[in-house]
Protein backbone atom coordinates (compact mmCIF):
# COMPACT_ATOMS: atom_id res chain seq x y z
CA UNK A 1 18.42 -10.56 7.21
CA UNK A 2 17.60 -14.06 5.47
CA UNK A 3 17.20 -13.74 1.74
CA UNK A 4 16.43 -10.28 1.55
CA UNK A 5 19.13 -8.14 0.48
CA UNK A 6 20.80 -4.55 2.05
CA UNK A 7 20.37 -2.80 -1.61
CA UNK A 8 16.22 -2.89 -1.52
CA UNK A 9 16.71 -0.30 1.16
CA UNK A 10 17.51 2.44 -1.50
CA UNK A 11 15.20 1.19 -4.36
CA UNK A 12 12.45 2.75 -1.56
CA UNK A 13 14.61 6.20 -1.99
CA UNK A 14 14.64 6.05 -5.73
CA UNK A 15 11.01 5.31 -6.03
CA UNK A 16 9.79 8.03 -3.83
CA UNK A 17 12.10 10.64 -5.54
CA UNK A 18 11.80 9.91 -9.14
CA UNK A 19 10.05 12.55 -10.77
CA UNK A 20 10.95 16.32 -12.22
CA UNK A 21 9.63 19.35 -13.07
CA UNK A 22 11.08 22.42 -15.40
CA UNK A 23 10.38 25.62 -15.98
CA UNK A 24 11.12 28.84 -17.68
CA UNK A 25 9.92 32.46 -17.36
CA UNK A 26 9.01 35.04 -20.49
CA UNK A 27 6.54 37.99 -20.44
CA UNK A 28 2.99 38.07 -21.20
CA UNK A 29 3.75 38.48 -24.11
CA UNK A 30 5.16 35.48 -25.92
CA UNK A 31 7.21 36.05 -29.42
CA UNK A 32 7.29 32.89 -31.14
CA UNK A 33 7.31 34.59 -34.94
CA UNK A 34 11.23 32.96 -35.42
CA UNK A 35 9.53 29.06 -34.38
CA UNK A 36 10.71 26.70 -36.53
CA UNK A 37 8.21 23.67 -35.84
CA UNK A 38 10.37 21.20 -37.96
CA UNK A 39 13.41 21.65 -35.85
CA UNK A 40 11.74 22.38 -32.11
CA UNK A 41 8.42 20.62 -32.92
CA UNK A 42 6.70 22.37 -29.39
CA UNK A 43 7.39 24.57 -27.04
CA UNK A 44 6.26 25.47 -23.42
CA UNK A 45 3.89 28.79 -22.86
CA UNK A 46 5.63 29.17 -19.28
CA UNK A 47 6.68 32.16 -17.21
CA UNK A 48 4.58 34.94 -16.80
CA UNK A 49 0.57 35.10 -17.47
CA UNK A 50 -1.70 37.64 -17.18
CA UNK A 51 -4.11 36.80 -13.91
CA UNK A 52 -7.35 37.96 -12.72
CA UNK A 53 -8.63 36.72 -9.42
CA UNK A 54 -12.38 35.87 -8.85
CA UNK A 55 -12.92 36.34 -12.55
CA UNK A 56 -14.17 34.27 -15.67
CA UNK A 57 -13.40 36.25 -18.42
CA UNK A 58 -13.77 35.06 -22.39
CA UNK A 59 -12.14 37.37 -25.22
CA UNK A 60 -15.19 39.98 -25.74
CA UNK A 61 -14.08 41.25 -22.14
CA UNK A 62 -10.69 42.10 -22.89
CA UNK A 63 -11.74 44.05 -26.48
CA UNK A 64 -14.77 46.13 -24.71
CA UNK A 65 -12.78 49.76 -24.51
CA UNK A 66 -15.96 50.39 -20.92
CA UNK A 67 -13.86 47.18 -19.75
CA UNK A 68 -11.93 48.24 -16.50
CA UNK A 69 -9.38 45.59 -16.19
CA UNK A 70 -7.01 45.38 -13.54
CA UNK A 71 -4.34 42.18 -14.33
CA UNK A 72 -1.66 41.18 -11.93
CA UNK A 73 1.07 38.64 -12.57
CA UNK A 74 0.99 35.07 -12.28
CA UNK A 75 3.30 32.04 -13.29
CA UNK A 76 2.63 28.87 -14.77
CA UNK A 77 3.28 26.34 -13.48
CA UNK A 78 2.29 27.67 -9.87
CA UNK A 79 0.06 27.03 -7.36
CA UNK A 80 -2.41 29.30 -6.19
CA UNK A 81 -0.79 29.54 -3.03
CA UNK A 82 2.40 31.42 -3.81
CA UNK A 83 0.07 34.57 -6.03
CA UNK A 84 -0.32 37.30 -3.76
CA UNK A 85 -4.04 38.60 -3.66
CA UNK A 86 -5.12 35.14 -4.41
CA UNK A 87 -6.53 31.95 -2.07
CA UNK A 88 -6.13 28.12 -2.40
CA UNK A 89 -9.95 27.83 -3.54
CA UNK A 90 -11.43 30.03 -5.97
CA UNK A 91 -11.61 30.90 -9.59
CA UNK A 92 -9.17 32.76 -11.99
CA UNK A 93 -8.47 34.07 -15.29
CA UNK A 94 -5.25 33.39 -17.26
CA UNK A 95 -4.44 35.05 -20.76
CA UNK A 96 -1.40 35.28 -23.16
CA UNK A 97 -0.47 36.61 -26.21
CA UNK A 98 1.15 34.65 -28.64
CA UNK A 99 2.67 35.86 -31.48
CA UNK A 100 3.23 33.05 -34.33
CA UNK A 101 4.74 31.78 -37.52
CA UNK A 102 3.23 31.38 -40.72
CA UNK A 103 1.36 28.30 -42.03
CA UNK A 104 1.20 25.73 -38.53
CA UNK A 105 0.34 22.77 -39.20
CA UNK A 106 -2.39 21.30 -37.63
CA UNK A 107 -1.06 22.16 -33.37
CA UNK A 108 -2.31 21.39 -30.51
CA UNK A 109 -2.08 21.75 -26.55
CA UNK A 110 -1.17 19.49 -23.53
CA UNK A 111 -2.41 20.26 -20.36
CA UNK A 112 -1.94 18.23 -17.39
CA UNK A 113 -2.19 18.55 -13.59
CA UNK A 114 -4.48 21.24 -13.15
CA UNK A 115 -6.63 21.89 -9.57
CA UNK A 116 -9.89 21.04 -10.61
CA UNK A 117 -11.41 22.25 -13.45
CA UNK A 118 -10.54 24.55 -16.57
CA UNK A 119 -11.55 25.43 -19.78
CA UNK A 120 -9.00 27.00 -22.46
CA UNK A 121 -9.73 29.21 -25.51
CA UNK A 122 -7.90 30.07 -28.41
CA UNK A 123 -8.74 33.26 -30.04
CA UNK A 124 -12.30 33.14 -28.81
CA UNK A 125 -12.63 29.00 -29.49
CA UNK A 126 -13.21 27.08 -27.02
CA UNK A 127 -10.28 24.52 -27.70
CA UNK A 128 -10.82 22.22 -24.29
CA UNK A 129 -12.25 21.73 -20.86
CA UNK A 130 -12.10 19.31 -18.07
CA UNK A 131 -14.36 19.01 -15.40
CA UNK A 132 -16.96 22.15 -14.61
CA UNK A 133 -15.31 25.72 -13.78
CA UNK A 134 -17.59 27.81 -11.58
CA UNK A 135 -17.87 30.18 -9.07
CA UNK A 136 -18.62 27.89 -6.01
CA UNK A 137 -18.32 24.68 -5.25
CA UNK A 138 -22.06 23.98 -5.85
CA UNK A 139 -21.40 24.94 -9.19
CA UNK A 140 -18.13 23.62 -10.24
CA UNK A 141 -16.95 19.88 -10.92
CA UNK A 142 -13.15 18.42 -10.47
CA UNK A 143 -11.68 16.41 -12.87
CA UNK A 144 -7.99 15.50 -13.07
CA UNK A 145 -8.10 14.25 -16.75
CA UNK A 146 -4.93 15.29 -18.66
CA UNK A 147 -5.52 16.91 -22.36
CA UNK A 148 -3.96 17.11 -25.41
CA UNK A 149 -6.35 19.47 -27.97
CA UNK A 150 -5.90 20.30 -31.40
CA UNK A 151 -5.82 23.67 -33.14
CA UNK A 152 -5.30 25.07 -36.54
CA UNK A 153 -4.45 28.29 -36.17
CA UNK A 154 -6.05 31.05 -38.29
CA UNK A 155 -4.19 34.25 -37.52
CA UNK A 156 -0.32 35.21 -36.44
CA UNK A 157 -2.08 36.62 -32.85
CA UNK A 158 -3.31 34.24 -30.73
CA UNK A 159 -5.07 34.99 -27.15
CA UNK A 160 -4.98 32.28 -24.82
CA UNK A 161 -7.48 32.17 -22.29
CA UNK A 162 -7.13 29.72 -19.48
CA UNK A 163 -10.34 29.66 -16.78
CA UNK A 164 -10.00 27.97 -13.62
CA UNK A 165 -11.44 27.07 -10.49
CA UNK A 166 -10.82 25.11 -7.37
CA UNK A 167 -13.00 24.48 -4.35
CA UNK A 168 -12.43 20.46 -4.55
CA UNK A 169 -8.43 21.11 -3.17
CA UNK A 170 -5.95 22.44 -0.69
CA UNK A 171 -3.72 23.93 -3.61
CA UNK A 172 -5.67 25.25 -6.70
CA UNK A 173 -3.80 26.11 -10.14
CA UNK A 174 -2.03 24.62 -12.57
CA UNK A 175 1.44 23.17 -11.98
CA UNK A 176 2.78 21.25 -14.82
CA UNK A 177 3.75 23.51 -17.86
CA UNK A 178 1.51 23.79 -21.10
CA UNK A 179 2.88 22.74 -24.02
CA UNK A 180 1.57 24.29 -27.72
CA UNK A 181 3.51 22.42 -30.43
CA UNK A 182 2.62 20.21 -33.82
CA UNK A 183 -0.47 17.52 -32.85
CA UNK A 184 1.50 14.12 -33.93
CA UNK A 185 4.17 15.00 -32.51
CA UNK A 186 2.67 15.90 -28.75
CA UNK A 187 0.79 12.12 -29.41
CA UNK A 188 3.61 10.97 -29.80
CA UNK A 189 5.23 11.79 -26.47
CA UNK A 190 2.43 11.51 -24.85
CA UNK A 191 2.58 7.39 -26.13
CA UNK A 192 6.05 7.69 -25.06
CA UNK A 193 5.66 8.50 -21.49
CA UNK A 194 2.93 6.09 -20.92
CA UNK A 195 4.42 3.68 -22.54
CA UNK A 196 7.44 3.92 -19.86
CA UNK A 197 4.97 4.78 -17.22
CA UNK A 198 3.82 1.17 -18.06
CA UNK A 199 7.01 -0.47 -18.12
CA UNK A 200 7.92 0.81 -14.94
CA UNK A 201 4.73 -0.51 -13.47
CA UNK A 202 4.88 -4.03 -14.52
CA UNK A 203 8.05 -3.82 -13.58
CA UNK A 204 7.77 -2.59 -10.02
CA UNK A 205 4.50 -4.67 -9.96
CA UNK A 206 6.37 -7.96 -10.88
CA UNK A 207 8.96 -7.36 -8.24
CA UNK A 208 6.02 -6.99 -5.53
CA UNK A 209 4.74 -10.46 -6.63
CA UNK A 210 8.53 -12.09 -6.64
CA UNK A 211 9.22 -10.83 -3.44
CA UNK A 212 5.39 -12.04 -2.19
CA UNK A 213 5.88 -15.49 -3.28
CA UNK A 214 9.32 -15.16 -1.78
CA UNK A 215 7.81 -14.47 1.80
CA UNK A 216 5.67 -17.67 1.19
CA UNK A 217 9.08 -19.98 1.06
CA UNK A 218 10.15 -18.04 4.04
CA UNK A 219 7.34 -16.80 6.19
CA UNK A 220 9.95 -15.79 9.32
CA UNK A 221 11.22 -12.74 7.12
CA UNK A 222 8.48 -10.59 7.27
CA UNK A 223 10.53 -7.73 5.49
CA UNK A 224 10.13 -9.66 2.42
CA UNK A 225 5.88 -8.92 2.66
CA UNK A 226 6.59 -5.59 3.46
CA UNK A 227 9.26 -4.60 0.25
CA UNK A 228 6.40 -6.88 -1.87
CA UNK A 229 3.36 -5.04 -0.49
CA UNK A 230 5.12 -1.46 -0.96
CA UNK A 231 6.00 -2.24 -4.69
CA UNK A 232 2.36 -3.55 -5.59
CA UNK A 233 1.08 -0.27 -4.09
CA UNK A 234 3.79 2.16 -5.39
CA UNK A 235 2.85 0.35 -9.08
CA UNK A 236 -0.75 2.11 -8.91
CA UNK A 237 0.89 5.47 -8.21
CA UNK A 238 3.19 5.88 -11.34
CA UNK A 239 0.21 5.54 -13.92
CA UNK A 240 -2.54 6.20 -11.36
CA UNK A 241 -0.94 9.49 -10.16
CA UNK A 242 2.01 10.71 -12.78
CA UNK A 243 -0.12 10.23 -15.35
CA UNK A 244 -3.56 9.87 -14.55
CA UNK A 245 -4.63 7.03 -16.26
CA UNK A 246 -7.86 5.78 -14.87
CA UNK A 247 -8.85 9.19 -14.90
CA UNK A 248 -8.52 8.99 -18.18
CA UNK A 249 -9.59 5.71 -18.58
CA UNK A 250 -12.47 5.91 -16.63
CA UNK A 251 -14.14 9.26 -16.21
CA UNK A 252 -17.19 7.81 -14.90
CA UNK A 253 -15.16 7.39 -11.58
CA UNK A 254 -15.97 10.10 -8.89
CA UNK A 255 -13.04 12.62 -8.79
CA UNK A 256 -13.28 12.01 -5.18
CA UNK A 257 -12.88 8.72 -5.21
CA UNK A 258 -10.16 8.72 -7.30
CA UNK A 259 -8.03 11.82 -5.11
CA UNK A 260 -8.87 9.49 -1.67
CA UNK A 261 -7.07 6.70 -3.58
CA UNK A 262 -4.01 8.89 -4.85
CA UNK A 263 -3.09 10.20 -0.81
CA UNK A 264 -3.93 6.66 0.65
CA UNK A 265 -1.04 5.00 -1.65
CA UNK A 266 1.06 7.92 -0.55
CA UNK A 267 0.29 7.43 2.91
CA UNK A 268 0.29 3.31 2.49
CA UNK A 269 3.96 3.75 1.23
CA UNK A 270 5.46 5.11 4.18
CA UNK A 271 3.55 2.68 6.37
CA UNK A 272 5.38 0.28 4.42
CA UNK A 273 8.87 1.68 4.49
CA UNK A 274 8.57 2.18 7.81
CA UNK A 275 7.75 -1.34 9.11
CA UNK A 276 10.49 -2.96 6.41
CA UNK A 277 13.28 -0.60 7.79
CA UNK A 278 11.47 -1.64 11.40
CA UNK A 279 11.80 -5.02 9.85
CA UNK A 280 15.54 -4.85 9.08
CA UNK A 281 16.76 -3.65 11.79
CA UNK A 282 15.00 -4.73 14.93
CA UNK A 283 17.73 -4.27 17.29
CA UNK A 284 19.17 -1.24 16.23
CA UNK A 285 15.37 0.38 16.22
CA UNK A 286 14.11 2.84 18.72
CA UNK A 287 10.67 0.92 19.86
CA UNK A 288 8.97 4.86 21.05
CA UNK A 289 10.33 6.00 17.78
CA UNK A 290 9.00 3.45 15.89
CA UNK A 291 5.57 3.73 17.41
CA UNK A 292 5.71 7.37 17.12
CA UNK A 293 5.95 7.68 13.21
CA UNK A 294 3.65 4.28 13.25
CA UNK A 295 0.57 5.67 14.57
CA UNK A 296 1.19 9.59 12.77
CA UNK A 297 1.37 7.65 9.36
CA UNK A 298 -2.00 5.55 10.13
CA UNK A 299 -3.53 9.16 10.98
CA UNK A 300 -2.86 10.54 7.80
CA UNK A 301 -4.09 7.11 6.33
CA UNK A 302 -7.26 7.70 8.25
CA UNK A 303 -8.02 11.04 7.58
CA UNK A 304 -8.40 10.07 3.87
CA UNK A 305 -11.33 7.92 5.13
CA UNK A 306 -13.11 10.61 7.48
CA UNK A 307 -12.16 13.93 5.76
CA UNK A 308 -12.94 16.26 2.66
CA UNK A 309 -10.49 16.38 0.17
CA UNK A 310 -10.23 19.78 0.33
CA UNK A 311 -8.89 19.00 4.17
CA UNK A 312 -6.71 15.92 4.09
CA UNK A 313 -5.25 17.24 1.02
CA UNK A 314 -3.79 20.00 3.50
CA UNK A 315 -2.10 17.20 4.91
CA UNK A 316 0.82 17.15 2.48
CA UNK A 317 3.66 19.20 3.48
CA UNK A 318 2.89 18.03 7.15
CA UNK A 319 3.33 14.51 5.65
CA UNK A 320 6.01 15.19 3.50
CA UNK A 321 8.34 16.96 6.18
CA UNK A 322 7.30 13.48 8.76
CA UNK A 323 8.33 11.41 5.38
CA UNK A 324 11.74 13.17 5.65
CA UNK A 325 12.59 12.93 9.00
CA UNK A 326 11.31 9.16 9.22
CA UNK A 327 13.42 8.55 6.04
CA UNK A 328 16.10 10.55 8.22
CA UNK A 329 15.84 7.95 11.08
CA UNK A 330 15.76 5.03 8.69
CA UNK A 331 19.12 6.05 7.23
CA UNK A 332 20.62 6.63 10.94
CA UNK A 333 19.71 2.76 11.60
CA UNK A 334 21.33 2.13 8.19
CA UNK A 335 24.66 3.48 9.11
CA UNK A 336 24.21 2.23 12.69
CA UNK A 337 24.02 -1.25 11.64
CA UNK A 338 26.62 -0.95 9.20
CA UNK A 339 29.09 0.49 11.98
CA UNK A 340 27.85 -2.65 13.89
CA UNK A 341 28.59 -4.87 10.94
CA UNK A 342 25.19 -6.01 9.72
CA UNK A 343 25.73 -4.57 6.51
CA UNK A 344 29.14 -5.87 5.69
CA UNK A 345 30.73 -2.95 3.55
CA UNK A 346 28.89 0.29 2.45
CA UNK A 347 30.32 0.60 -0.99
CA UNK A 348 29.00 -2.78 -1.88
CA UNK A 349 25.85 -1.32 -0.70
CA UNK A 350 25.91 1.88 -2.65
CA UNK A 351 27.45 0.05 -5.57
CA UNK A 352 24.44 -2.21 -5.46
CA UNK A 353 22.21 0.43 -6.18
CA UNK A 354 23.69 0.59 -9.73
């Protein structure tokens, strides 16, 4: 294996499952009269929302007694998808009722991976909005921008109102949680995160450029341009897709540009995993195998290139259940060359990892 060492196997693993999501479930009716901001300083408006499907409705609705409402039940965070009655494109309603302690400080709200566009209201104030919400996709605009709004409330009630629509992708709604809770502190985190986000990319970045000047003093170990290559690409995703920073960066860049560039580096990845482990492990490698997952990967590559992104975003779980079972295969070859006594002892490789 040259210079390269067993242990960059898993750091592949850990980069392609290092993220996590929580959340918690409450009525539609949210009780936060007992919220102490000084000790929990924000909370998450989770669990259960009021929905109504193929409807933009603003507060006046929900006060005029002709109204006939009909509201079903929807989580957030959830994908359109999983609400019964509803479709992955569209446009939706949300609404909560919040129930609050006296004298907030100045609040706000963060809002982050919504499908495509929303605007949210506060008691009747429109408090933020990304991209255009409409009722087709003539008349609606994606943006992926995340938000973090400020609002002083007024009155103990609050009504949250949450529009949405989607035609732009294969999953519409919102599935990260919102979070209401005291302005400088919600900066604050947010700083945090991207300031980690960061590290981790120069990090990850750095260790692509190492291992490409590496390949350079040893041009026979091509596994070396593949780990490199797979780094520098996985770098863009952890501030270009976790947290979205060029689109909020740059929001003159076309949502759809920026969505084609988020699957290819998905797609790119497991091109690149798959021809280090190839790399590796020559011998032990199945050459139909091999080609097999080879040329599926480039076609989800491609169809970035030649589809909507309302299409080769449907390519996900497909791609995601071929990830697994290629990652499957790759960790067979592992254990086969470790049996055959390439890899010399496989506590020193799992200790390694540490």
């Amino acid at each position: 294996m040259g210079v390269f060492h067993t242990r960059h196997i898993f750091i592949f693993l850990f980069l392609f499952f290092s993220c996590s999501l929580s959340a918690n479930g409450d009525l539609t009716q949210k009780d936060l009269s007992d919220w102490d901001v000084t000790e929990q300083p924000s909370v998450e408006l989770s669990g259960d929302w009021e929905f109504y499907w193929n409807q933009l409705l603003f507060s006046e609705d929900f006060s005029n007694p002709n109204a006939s409402l009909k509201a079903e039940v929807a989580r957030i965070p959830q994908s359109w998808s999983d609400i019964k009655g509803a479709k992955p494109t569209g446009f939706a309603t949300y609404r909560l009722k919040v129930t609050l302690p006296d004298d907030l400080p100045v609040m706000a709200f963060s809002i982050s991976k919504v499908k495509s566009s929303f605007r949210l209201y506060a008691n009747g104030t429109l408090v933020a909005q990304r991209g255009e919400v409409g009722t087709s996709k003539s008349t609606s605009e994606a943006n992926n921008q995340s938000v973090r709004a400020t609002y002083l409330p007024d009155q103990k009630e609050m009504e949250v109102i949450l529009q949405m629509s989607n035609f732009q992708h294969a999953r519409g709604g919102i599935t990260n949680a919102i979070y209401f809770g005291e302005s400088n502190y919600l900066y604050r985190v947010r700083e945090a995160q991207s300031s980690f986000s960061w590290l981790m990319t120069g990090s990850v970045f750095m260790l692509g450029i190492l291992y490409l000047g590496l390949f350079f003093f040893s041009r026979e170990n091509k596994e070396l341009l593949y780990f490199s290559f797979f780094c520098l690409v996985y770098s863009y995703r952890i501030v270009g897709t976790e947290m979205h920073f060029f689109d909020d960066a740059f929001p003159q860049i076309p949502w759809d540009l920026l969505i084609r560039i988020e699957y290819l580096s998905l797609f790119l990845c497991m091109i690149l995993f798959w021809g280090f482990v190839r790399e590796m492990f020559r011998e032990e490698f199945s050459q139909k195998i091999y080609d097999g997952f080879r040329y599926l990967f480039y076609g989800f590559s491609l169809s970035v290139f030649i589809l909507d992104p309302i299409y080769f975003t449907l390519l996900l779980n497909p791609f995601l259940i071929s990830m697994g079972l290629s990652i499957g295969f790759g960790l067979f070859v592992c254990v086969k060359a470790w049996k055959s006594g390439k890899i010399t002892t496989l506590y020193g490789v799992i200790f390694s990892l540490f």
